[in-house]
PDB file of N, CA and C in Angstrom:
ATOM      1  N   UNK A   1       6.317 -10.675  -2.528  1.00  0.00           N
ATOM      2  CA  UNK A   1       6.461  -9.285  -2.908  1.00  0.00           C
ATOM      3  C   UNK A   1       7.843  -8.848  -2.445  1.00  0.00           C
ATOM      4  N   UNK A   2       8.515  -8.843  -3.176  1.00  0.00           N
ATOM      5  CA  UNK A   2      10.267  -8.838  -2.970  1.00  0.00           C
ATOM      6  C   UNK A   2      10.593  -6.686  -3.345  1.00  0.00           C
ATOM      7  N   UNK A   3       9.745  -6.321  -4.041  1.00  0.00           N
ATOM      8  CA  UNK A   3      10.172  -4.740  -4.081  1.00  0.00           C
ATOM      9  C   UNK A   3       9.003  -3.706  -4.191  1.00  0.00           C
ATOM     10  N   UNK A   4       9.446  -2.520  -4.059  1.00  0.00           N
ATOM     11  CA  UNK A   4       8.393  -1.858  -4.279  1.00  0.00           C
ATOM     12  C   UNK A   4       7.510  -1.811  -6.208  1.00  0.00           C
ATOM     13  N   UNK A   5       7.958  -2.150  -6.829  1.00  0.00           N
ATOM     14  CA  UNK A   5       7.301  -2.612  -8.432  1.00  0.00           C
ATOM     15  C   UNK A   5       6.247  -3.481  -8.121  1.00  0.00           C
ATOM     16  N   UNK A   6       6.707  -4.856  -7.936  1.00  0.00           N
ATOM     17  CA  UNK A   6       5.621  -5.636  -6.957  1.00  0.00           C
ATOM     18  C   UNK A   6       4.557  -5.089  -6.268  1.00  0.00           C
ATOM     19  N   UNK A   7       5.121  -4.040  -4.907  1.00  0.00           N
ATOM     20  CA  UNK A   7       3.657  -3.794  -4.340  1.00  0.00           C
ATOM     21  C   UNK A   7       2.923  -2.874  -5.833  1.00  0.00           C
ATOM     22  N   UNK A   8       3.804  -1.998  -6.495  1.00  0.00           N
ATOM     23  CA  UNK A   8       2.865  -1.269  -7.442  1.00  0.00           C
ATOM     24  C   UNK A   8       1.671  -2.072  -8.090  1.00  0.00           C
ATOM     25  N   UNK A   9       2.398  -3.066  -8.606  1.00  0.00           N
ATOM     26  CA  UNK A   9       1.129  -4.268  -9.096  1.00  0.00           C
ATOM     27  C   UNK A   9       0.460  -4.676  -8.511  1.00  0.00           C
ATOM     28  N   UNK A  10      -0.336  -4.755  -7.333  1.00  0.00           N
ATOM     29  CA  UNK A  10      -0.635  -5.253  -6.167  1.00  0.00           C
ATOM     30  C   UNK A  10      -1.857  -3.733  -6.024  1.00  0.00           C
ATOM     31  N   UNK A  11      -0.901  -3.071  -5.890  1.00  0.00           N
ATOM     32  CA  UNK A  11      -2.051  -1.758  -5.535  1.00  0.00           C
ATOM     33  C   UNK A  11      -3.117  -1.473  -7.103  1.00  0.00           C
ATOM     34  N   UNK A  12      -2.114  -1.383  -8.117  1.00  0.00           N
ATOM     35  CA  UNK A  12      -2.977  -1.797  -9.621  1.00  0.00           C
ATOM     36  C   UNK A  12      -4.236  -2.630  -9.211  1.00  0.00           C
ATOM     37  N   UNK A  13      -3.908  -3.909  -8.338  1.00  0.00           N
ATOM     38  CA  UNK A  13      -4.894  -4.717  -8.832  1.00  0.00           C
ATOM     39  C   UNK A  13      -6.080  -4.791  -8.088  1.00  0.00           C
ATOM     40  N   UNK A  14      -6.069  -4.137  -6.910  1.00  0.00           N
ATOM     41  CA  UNK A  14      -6.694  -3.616  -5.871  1.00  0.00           C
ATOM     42  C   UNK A  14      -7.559  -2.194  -6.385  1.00  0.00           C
ATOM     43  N   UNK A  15      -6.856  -1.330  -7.153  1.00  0.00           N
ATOM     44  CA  UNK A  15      -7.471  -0.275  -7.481  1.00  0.00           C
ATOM     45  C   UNK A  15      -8.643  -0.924  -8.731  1.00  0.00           C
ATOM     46  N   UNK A  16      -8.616  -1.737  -9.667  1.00  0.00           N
ATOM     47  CA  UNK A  16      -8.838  -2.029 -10.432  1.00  0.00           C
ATOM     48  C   UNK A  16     -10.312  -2.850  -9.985  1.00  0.00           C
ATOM     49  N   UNK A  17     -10.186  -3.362  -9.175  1.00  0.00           N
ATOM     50  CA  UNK A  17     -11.367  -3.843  -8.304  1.00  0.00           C
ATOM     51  C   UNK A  17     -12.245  -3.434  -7.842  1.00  0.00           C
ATOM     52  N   UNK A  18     -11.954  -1.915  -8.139  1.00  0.00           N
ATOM     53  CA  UNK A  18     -12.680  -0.773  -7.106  1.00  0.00           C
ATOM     54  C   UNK A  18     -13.101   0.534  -8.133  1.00  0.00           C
ATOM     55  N   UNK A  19     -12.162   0.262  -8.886  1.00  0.00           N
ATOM     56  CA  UNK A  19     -12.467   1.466 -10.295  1.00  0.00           C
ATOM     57  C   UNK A  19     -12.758   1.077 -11.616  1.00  0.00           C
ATOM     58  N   UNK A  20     -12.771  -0.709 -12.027  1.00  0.00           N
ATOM     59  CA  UNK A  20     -13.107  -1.370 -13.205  1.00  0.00           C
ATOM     60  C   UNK A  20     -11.496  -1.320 -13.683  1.00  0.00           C
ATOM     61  N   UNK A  21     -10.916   0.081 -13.925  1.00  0.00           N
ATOM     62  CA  UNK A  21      -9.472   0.088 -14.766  1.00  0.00           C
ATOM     63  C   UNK A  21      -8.741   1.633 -13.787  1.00  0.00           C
ATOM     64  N   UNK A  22      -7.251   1.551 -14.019  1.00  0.00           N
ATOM     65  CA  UNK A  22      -7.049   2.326 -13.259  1.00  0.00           C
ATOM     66  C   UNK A  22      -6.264   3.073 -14.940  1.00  0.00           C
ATOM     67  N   UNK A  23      -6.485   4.511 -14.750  1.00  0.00           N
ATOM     68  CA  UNK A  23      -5.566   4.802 -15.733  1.00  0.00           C
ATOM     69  C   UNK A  23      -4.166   5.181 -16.505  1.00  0.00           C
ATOM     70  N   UNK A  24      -3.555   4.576 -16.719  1.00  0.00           N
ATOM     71  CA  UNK A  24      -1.934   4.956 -17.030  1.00  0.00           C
ATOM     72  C   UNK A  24      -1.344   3.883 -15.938  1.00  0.00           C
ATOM     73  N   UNK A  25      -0.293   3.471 -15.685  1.00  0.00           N
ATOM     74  CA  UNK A  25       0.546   2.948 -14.765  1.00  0.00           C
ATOM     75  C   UNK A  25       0.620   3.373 -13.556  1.00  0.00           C
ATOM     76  N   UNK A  26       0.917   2.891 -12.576  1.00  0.00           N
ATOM     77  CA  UNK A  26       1.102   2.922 -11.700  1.00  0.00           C
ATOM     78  C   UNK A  26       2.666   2.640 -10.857  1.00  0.00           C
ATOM     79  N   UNK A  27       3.191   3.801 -10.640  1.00  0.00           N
ATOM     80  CA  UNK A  27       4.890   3.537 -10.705  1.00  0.00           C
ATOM     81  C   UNK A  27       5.060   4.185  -9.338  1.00  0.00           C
ATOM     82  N   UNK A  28       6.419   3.931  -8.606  1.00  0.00           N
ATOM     83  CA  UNK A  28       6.673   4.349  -7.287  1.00  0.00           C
ATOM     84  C   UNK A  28       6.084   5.498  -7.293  1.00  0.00           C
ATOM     85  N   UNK A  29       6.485   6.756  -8.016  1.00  0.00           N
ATOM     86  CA  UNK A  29       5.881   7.709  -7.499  1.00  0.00           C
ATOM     87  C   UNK A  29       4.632   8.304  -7.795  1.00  0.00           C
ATOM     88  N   UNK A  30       3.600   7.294  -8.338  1.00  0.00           N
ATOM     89  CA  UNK A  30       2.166   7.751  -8.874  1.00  0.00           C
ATOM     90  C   UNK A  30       1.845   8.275  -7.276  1.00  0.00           C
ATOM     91  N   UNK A  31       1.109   9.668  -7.159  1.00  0.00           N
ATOM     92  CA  UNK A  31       0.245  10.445  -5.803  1.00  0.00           C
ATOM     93  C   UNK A  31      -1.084   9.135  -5.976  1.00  0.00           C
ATOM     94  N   UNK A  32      -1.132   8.376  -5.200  1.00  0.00           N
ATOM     95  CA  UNK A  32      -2.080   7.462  -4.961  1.00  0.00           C
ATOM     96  C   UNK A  32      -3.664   8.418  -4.278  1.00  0.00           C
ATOM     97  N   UNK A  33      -3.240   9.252  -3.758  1.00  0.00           N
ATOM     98  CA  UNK A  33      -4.397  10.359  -2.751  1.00  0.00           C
ATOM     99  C   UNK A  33      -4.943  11.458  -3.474  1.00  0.00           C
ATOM    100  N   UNK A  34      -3.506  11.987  -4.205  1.00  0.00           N
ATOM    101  CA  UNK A  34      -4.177  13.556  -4.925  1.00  0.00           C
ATOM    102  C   UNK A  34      -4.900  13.262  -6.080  1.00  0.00           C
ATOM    103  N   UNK A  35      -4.559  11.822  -6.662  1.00  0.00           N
ATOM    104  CA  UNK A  35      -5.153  11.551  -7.924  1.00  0.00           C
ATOM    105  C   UNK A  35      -6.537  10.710  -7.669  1.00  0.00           C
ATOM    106  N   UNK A  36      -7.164  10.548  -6.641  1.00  0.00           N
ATOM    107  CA  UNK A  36      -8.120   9.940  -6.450  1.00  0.00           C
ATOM    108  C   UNK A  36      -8.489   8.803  -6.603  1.00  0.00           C
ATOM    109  N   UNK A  37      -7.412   7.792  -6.543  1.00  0.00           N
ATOM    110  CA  UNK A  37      -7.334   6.453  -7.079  1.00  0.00           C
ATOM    111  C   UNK A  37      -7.537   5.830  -5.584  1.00  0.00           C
ATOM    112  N   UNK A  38      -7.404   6.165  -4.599  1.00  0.00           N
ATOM    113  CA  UNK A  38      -7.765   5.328  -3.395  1.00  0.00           C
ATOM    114  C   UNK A  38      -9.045   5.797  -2.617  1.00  0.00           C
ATOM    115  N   UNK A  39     -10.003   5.295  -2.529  1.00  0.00           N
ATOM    116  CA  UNK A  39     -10.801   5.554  -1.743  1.00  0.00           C
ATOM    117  C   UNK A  39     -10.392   4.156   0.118  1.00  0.00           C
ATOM    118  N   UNK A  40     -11.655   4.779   0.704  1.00  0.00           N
ATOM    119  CA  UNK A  40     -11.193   3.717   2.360  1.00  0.00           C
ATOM    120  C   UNK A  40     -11.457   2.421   1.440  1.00  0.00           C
ATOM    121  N   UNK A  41     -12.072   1.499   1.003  1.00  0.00           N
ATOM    122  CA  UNK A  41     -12.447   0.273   0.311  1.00  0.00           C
ATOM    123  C   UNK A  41     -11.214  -0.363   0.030  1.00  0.00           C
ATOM    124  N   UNK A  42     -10.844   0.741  -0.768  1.00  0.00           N
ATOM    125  CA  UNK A  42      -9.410   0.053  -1.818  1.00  0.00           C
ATOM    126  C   UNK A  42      -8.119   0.187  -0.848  1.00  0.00           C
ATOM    127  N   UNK A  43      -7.879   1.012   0.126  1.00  0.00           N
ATOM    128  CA  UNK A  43      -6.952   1.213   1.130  1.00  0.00           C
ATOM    129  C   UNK A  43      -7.060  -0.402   1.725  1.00  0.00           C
ATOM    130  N   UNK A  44      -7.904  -0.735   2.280  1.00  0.00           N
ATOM    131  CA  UNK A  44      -7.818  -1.697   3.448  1.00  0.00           C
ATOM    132  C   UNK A  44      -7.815  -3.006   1.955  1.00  0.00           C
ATOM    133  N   UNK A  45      -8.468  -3.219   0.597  1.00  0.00           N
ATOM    134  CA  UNK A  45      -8.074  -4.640   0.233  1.00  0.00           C
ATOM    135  C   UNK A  45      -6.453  -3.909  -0.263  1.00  0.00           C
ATOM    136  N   UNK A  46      -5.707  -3.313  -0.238  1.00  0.00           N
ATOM    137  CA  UNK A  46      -4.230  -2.957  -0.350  1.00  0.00           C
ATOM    138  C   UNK A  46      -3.816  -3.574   1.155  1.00  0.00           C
ATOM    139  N   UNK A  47      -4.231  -3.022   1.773  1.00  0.00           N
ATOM    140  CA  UNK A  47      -3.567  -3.471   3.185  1.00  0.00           C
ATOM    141  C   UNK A  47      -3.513  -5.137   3.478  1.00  0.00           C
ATOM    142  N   UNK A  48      -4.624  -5.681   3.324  1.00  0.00           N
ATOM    143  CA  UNK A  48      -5.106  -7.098   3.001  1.00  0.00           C
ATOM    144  C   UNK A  48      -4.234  -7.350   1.826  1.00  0.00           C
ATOM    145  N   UNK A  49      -4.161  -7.450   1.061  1.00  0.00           N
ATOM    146  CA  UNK A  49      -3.248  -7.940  -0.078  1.00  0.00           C
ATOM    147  C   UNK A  49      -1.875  -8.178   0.768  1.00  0.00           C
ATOM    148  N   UNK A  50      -0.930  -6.677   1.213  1.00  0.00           N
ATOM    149  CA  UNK A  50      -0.147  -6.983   1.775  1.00  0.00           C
ATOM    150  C   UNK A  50       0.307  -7.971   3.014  1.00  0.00           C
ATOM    151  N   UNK A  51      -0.639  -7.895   3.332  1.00  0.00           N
ATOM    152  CA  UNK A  51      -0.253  -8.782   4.589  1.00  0.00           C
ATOM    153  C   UNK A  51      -0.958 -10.482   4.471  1.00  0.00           C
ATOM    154  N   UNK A  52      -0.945 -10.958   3.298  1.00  0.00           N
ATOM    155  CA  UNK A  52      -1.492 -11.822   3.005  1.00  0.00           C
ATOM    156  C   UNK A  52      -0.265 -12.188   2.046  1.00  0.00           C
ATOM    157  N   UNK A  53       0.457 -11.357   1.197  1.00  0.00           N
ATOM    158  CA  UNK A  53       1.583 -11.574  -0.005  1.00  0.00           C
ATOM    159  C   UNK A  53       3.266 -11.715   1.228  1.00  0.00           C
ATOM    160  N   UNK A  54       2.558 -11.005   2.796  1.00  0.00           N
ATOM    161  CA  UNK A  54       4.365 -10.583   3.059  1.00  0.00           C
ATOM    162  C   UNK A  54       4.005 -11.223   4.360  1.00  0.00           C
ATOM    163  N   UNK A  55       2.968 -12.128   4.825  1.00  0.00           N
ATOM    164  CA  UNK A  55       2.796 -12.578   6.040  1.00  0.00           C
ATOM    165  C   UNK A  55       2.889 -11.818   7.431  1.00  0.00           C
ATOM    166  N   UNK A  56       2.490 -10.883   7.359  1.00  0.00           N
ATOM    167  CA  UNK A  56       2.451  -9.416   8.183  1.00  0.00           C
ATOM    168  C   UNK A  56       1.145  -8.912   8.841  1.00  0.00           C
ATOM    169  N   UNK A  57       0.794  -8.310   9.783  1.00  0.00           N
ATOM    170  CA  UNK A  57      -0.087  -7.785  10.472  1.00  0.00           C
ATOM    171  C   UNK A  57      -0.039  -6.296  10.313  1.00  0.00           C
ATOM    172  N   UNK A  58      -0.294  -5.761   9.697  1.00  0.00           N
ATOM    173  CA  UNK A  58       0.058  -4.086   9.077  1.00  0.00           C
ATOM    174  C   UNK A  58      -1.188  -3.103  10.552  1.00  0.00           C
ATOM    175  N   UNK A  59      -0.351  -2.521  11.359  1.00  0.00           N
ATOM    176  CA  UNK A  59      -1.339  -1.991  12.501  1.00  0.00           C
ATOM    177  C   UNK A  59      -2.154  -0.732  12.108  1.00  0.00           C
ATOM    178  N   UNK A  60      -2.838  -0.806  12.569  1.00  0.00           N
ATOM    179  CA  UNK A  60      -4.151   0.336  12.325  1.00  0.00           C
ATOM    180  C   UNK A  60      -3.407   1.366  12.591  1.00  0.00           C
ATOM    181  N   UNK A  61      -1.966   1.715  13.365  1.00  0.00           N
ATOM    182  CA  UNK A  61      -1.319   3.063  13.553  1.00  0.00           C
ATOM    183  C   UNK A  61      -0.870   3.395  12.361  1.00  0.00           C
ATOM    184  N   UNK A  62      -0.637   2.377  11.214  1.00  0.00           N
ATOM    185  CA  UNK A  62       0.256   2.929  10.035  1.00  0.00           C
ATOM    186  C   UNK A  62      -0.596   2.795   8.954  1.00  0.00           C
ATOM    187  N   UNK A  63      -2.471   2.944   9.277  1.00  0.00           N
ATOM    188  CA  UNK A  63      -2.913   3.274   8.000  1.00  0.00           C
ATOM    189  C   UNK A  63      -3.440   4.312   8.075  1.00  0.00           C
ATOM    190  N   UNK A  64      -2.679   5.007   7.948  1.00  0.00           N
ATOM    191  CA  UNK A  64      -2.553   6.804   7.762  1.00  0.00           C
ATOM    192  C   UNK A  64      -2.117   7.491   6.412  1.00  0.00           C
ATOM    193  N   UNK A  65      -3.016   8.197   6.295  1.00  0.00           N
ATOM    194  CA  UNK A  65      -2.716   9.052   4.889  1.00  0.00           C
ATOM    195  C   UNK A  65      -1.422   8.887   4.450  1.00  0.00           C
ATOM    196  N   UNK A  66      -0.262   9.707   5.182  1.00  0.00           N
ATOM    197  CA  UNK A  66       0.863   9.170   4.546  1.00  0.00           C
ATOM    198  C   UNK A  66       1.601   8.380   4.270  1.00  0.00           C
ATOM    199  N   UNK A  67       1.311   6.819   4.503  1.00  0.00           N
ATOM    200  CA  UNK A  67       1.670   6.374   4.014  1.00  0.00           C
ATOM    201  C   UNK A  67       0.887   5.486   2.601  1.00  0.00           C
ATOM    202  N   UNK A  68       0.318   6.051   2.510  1.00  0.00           N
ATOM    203  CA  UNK A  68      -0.278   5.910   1.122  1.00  0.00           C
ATOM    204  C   UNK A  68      -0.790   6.799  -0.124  1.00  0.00           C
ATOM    205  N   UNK A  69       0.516   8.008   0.555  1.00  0.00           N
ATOM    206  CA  UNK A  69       0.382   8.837  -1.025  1.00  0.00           C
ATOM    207  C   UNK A  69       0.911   8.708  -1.949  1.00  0.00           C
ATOM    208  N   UNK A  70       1.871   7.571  -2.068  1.00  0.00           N
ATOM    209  CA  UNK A  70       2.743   6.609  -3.251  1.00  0.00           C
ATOM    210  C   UNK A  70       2.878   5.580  -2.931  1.00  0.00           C
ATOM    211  N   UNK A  71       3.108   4.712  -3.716  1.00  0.00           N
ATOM    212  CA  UNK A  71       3.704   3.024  -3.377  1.00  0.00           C
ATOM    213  C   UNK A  71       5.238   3.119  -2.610  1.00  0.00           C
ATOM    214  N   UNK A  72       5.691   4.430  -2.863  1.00  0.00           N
ATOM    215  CA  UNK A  72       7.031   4.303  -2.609  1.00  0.00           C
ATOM    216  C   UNK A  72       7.056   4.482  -0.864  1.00  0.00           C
ATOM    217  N   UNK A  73       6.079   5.708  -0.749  1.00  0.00           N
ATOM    218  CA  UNK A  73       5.848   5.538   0.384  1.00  0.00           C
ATOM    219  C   UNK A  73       4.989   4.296   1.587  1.00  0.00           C
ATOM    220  N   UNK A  74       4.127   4.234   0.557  1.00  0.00           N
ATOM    221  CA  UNK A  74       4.449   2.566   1.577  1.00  0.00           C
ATOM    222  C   UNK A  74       4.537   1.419   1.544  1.00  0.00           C
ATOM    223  N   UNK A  75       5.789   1.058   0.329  1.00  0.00           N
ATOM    224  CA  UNK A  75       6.685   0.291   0.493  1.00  0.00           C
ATOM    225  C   UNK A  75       7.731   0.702   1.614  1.00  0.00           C
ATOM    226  N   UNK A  76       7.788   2.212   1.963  1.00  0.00           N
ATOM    227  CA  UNK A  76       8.742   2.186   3.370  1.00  0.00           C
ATOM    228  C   UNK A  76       7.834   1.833   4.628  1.00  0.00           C
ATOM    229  N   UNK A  77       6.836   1.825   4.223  1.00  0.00           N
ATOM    230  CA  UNK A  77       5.841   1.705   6.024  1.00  0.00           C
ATOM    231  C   UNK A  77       6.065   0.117   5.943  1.00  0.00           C
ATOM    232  N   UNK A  78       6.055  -0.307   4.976  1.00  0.00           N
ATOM    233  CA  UNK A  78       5.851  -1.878   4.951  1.00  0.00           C
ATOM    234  C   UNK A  78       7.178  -2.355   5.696  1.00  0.00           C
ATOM    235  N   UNK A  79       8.228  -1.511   5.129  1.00  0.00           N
ATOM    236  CA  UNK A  79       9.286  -2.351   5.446  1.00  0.00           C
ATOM    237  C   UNK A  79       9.566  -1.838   7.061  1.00  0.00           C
ATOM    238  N   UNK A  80       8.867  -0.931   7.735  1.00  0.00           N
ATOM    239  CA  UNK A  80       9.233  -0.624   9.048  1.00  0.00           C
ATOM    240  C   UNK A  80       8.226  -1.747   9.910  1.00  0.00           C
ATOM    241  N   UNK A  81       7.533  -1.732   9.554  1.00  0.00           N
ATOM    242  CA  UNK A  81       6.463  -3.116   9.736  1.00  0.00           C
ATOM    243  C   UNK A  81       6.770  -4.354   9.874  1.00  0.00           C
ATOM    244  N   UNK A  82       7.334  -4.672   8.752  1.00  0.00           N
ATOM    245  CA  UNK A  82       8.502  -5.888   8.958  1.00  0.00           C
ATOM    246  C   UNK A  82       9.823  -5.806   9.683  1.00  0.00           C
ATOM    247  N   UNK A  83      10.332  -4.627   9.933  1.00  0.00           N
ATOM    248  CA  UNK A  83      11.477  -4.800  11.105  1.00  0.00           C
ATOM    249  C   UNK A  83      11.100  -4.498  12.380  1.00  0.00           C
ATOM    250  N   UNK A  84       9.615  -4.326  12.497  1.00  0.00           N
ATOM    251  CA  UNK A  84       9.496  -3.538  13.743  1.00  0.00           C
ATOM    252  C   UNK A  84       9.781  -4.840  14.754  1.00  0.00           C
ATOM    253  N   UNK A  85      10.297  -4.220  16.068  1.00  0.00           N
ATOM    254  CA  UNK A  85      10.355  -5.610  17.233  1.00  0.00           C
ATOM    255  C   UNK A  85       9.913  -4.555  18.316  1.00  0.00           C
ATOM    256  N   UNK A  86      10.246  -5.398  19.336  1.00  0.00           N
ATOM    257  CA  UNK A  86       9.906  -4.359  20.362  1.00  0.00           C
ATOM    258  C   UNK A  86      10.482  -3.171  20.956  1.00  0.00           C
ATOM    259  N   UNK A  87       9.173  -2.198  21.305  1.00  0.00           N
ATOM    260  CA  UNK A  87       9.828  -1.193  21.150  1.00  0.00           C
ATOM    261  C   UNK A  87       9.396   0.220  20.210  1.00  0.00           C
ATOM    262  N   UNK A  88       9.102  -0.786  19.415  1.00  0.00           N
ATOM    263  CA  UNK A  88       8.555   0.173  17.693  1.00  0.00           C
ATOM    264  C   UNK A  88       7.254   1.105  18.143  1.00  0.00           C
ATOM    265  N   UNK A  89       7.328   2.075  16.690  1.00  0.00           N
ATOM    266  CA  UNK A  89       6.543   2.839  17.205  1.00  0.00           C
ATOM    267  C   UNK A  89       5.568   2.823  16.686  1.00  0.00           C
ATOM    268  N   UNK A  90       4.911   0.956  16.083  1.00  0.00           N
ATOM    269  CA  UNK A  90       3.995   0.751  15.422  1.00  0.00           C
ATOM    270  C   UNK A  90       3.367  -0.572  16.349  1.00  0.00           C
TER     271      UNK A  90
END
């Protein structure tokens, strides 16, 4: 998973698992929360996906609402995730 498009497809396919079909595309800035496309189920196989596609441990501090009210937004949690070292505030 090299960009945030990628994770979009990823969250598609996760939602899709959970809703049969998701409707219209799914693009950086689809509201993943206001539109009701994530329930807790589909959050955590998103989280699982990711850290299974980016070899990552995604911490229970950063599965928080905001970062999953767009892909865009957490494609940035992801990537603080992956730079975090010590120190971080994850």
């Amino acid at each position: 998973m090299d960009d945030v498009q990628a994770l979009c497809a990823e969250i598609r396919d996760a939602v899709s698992e959970s809703h049969a079909v998701a409707d219209g595309e799914i693009g950086p800035d689809t509201p993943l929360l206001v539109s009701g496309l994530l329930d807790s189920l589909t959050i955590m196989r998103i989280v699982s996906r990711v850290e299974k596609r980016l070899g990552i441990a995604f911490p229970e501090e950063a599965v928080v609402a905001a970062n999953f009210r767009t892909p865009a937004a957490l494609w940035k949690a992801v990537g603080e995730v992956r730079g975090a070292g010590a120190g971080s505030v994850w």
